[in-house]
C-alpha atoms as a PDB file:
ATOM      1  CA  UNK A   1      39.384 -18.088 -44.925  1.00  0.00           C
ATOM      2  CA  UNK A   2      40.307 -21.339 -46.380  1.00  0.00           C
ATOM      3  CA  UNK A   3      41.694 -21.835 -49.323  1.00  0.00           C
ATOM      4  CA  UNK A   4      41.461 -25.495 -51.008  1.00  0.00           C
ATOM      5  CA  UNK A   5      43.982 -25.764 -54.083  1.00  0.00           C
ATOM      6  CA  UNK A   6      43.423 -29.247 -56.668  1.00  0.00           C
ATOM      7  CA  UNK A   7      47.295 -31.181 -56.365  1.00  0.00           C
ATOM      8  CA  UNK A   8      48.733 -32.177 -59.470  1.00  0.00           C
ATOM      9  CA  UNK A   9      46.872 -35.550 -58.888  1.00  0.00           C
ATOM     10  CA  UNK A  10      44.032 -34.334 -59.504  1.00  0.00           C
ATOM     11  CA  UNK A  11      42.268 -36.391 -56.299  1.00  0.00           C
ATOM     12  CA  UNK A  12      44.556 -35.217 -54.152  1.00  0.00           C
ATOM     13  CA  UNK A  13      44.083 -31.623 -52.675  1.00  0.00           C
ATOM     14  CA  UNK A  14      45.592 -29.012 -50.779  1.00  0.00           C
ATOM     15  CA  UNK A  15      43.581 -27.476 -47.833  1.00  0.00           C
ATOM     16  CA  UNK A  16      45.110 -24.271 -46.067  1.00  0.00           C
ATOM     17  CA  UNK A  17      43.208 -22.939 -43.234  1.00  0.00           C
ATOM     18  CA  UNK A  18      43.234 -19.387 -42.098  1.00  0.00           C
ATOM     19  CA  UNK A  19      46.806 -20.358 -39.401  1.00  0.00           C
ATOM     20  CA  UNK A  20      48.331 -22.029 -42.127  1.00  0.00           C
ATOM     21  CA  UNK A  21      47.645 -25.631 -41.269  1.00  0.00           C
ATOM     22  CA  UNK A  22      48.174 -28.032 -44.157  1.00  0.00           C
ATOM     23  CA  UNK A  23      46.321 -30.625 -44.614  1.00  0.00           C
ATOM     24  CA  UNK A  24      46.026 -33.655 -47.418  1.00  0.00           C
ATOM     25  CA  UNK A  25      42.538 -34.516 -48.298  1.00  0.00           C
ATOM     26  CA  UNK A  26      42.165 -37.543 -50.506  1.00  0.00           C
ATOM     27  CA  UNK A  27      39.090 -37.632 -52.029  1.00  0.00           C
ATOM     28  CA  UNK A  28      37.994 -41.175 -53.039  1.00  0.00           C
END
């Protein structure tokens, strides 16, 4: 399961896949 988390920028999120990849989403 993946679980997306909102970063304290508010735009800027989190996204931790199942294997514990990290990955920065912007969202515009």
């Amino acid at each position: 399961e993946s679980v997306i988390r909102q970063g304290t920028l508010g735009k800027a999120r989190t996204v931790i896949s199942g294997k514990g990849h990290l990955k920065s989403v912007v969202a515009e």
